[in-house]
N, C-alpha and C. Protein backbone atom coordinates (compact mmCIF):
# COMPACT_ATOMS: atom_id res chain seq x y z
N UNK A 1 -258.32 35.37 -56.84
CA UNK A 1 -258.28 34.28 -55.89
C UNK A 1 -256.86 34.20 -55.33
N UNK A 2 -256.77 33.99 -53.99
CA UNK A 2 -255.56 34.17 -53.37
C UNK A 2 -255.10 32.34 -53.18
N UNK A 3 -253.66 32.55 -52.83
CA UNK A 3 -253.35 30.96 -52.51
C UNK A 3 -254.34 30.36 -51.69
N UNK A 4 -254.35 30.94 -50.57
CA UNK A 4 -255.53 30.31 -49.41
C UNK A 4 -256.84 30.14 -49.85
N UNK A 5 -257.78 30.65 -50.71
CA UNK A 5 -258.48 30.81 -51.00
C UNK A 5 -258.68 29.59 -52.20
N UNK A 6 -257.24 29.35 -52.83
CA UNK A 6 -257.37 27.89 -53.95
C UNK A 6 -257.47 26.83 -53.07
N UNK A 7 -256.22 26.85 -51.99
CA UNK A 7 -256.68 25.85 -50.97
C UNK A 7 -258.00 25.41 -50.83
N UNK A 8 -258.44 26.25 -49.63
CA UNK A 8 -259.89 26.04 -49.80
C UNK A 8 -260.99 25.43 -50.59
N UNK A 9 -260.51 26.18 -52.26
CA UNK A 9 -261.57 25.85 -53.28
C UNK A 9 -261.26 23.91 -53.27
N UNK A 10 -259.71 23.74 -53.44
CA UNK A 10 -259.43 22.23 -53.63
C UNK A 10 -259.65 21.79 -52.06
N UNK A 11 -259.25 22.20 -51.06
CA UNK A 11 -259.80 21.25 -50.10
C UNK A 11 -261.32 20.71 -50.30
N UNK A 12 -261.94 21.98 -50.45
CA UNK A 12 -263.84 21.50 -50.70
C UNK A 12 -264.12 20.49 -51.79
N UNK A 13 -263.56 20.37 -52.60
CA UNK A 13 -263.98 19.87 -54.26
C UNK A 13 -263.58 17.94 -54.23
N UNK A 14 -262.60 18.55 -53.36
CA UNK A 14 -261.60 16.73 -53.13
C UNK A 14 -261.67 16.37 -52.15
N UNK A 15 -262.34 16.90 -50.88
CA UNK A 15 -262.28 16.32 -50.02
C UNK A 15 -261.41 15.77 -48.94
N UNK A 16 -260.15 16.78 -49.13
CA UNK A 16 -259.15 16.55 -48.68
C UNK A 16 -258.77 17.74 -47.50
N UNK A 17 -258.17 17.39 -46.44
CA UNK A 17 -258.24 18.25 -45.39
C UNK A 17 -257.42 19.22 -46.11
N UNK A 18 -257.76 21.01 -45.40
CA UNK A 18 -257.15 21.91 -46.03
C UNK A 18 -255.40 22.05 -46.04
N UNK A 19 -254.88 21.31 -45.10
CA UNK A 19 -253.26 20.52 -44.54
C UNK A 19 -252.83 19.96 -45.79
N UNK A 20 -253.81 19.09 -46.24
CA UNK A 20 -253.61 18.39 -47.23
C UNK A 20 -253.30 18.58 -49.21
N UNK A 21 -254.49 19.69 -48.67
CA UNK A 21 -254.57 20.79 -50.31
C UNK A 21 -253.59 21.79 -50.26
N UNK A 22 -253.05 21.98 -49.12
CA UNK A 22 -251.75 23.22 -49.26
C UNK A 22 -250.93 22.00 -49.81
N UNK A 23 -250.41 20.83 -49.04
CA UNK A 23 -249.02 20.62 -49.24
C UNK A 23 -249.02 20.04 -50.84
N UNK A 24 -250.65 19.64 -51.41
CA UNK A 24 -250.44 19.16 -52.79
C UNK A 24 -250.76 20.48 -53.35
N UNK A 25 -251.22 21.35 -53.12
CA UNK A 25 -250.38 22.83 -54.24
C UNK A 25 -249.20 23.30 -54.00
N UNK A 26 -248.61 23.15 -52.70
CA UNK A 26 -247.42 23.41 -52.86
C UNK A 26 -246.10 22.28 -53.69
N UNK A 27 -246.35 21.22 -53.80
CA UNK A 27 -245.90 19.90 -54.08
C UNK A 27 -246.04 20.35 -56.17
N UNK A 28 -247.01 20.63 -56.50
CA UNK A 28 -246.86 21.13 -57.76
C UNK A 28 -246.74 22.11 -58.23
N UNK A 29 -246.46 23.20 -57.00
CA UNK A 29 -246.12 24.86 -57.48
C UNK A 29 -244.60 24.29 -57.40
N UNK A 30 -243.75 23.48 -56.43
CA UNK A 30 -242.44 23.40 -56.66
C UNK A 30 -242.01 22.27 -57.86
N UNK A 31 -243.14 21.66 -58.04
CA UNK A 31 -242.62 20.69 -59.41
C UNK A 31 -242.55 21.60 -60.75
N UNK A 32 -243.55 22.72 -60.50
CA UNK A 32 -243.48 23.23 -62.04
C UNK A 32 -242.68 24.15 -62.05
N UNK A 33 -241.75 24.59 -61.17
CA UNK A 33 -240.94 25.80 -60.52
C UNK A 33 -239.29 24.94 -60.76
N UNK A 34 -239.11 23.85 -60.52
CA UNK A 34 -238.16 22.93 -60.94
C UNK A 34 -237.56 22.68 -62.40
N UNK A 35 -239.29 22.68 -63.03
CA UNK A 35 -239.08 21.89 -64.65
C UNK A 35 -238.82 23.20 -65.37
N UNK A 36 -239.71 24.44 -64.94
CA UNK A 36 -239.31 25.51 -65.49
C UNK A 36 -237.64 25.91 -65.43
N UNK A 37 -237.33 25.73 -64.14
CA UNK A 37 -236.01 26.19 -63.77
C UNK A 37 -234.45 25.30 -64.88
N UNK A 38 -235.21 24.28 -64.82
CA UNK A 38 -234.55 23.08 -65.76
C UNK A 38 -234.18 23.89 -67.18
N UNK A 39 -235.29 24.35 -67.58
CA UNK A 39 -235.59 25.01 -69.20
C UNK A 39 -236.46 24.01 -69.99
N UNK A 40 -237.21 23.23 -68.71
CA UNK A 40 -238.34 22.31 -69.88
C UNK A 40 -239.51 23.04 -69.97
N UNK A 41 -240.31 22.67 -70.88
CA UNK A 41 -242.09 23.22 -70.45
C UNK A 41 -243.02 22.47 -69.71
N UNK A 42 -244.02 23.24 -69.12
CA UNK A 42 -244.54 22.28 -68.09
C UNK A 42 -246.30 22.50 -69.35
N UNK A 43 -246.60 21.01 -69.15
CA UNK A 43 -248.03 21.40 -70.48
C UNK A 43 -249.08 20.85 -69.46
N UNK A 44 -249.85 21.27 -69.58
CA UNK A 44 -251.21 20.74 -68.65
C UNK A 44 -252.46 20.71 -69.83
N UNK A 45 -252.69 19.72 -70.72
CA UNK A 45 -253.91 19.31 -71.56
C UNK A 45 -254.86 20.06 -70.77
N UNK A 46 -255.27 20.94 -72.17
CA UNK A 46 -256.70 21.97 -71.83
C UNK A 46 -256.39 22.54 -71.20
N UNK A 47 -255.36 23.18 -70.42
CA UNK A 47 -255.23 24.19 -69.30
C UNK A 47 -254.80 25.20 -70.17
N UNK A 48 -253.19 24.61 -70.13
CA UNK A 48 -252.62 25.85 -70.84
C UNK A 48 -250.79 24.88 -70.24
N UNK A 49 -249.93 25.75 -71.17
CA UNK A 49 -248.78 25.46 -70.98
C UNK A 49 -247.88 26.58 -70.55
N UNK A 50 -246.54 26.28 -69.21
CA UNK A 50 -245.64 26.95 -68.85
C UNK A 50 -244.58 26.92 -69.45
N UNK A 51 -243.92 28.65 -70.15
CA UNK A 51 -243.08 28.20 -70.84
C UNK A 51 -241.53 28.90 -70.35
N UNK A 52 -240.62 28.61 -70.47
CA UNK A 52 -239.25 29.55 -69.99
C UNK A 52 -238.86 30.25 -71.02
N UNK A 53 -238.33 31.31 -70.45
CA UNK A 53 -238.23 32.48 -71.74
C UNK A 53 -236.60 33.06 -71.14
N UNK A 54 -235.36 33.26 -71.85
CA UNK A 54 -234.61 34.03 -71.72
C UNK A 54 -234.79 35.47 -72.27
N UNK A 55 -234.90 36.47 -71.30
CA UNK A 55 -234.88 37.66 -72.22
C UNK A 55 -233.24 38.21 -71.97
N UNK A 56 -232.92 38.55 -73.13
CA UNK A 56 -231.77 39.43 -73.25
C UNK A 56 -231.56 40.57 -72.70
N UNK A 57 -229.89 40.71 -72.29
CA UNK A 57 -230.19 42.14 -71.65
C UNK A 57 -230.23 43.28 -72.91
N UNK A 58 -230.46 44.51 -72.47
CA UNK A 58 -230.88 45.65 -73.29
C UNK A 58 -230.73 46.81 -72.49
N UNK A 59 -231.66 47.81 -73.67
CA UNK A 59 -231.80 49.21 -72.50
C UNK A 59 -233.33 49.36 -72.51
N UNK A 60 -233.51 49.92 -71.37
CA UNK A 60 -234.63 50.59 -70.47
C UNK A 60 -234.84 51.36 -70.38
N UNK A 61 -235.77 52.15 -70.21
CA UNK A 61 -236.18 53.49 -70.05
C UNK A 61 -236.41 53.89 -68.65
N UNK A 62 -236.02 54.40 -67.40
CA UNK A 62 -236.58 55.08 -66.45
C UNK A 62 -237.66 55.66 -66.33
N UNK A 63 -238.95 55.54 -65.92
CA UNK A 63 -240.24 56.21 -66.27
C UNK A 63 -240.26 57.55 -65.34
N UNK A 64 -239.57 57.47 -64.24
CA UNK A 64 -239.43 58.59 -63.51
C UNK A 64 -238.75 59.91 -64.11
N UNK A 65 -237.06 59.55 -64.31
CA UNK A 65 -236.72 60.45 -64.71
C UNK A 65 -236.26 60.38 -66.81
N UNK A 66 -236.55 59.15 -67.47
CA UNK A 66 -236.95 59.23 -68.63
C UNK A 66 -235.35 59.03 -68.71
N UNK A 67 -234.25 58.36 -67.89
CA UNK A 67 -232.81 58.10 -68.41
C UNK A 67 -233.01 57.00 -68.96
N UNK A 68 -232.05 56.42 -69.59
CA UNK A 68 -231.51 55.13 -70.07
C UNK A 68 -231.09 54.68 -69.07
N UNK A 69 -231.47 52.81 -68.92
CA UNK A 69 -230.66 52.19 -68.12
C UNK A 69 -230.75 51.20 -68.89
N UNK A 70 -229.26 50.28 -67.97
CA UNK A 70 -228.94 49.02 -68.84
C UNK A 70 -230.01 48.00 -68.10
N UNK A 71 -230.78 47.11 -69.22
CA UNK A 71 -231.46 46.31 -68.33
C UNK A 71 -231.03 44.62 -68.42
N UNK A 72 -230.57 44.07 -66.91
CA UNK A 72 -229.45 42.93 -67.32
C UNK A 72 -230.12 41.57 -68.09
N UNK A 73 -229.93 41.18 -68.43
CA UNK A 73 -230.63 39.61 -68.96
C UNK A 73 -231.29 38.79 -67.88
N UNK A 74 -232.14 38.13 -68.00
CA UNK A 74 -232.91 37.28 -67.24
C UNK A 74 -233.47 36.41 -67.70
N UNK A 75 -234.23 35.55 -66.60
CA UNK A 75 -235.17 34.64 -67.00
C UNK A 75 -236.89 34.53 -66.16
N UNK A 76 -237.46 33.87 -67.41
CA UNK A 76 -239.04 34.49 -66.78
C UNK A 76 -240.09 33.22 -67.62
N UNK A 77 -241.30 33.25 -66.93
CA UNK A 77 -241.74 32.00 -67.62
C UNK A 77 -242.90 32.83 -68.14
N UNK A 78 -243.59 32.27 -69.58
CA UNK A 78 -244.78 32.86 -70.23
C UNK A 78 -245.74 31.49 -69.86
N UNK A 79 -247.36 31.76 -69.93
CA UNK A 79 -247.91 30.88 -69.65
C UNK A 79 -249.29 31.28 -71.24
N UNK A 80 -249.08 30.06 -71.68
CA UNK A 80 -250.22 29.74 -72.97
C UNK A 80 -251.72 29.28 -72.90
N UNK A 81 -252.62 30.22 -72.72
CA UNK A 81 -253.40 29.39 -72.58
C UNK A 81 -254.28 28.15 -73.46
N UNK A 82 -254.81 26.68 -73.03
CA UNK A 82 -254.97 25.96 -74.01
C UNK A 82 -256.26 26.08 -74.25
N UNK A 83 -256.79 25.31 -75.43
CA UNK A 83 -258.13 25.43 -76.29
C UNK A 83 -258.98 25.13 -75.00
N UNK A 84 -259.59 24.38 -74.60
CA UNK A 84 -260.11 24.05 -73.92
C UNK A 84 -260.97 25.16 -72.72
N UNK A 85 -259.89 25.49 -71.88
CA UNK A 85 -259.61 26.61 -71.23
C UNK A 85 -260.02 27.75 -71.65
N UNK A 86 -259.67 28.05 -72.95
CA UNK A 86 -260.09 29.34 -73.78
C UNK A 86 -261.82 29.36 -74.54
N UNK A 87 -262.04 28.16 -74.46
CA UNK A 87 -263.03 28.22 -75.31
C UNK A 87 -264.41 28.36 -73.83
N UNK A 88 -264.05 27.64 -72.14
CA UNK A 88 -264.63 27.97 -71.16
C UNK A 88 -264.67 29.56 -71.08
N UNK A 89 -263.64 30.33 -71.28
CA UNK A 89 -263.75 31.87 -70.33
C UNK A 89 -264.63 32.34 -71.82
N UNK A 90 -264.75 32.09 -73.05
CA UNK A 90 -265.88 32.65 -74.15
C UNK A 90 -266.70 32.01 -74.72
């Protein structure tokens, strides 16, 4: 499912013009893009939770030519999924 395509699904479901379902997914793609950025977790009961992860830098492997490279430190978010959620997809 593409962004436009969630639109859509929430414009239909809520009743809300499709103008309306962008700017409230966009309104909580930048709230949870904020809290992440912060270093909080973002939890959504039964969904699942967003989490921030520092990974350390290290080394890498080149898959092309199979060298070592240095790979620098970063940051990246993991997402958990919750009971609820998990127990729908089985």
């Amino acid at each position: 499912m593409t962004k436009a395509e969630l639109v859509a699904a929430i414009a239909q479901k809520t009743g809300l013009k499709q103008a309306q379902a962008k700017n409230a997914l966009d309104a909580m793609l930048r709230s949870v893009t904020e809290t992440l950025k912060a270093g909080d977790e973002v939890r959504l009961v039964g969904f699942g939770s967003f989490t921030p992860v520092e990974r350390k830098a290290g080394m890498a492997r080149n898959p092309r030519t199979g060298a070592a490279v240095k790979r620098p430190a970063s940051k990246t978010a993991r997402f958990r999924v919750g009971d609820s959620l998990k127990s729908e997809l089985n």
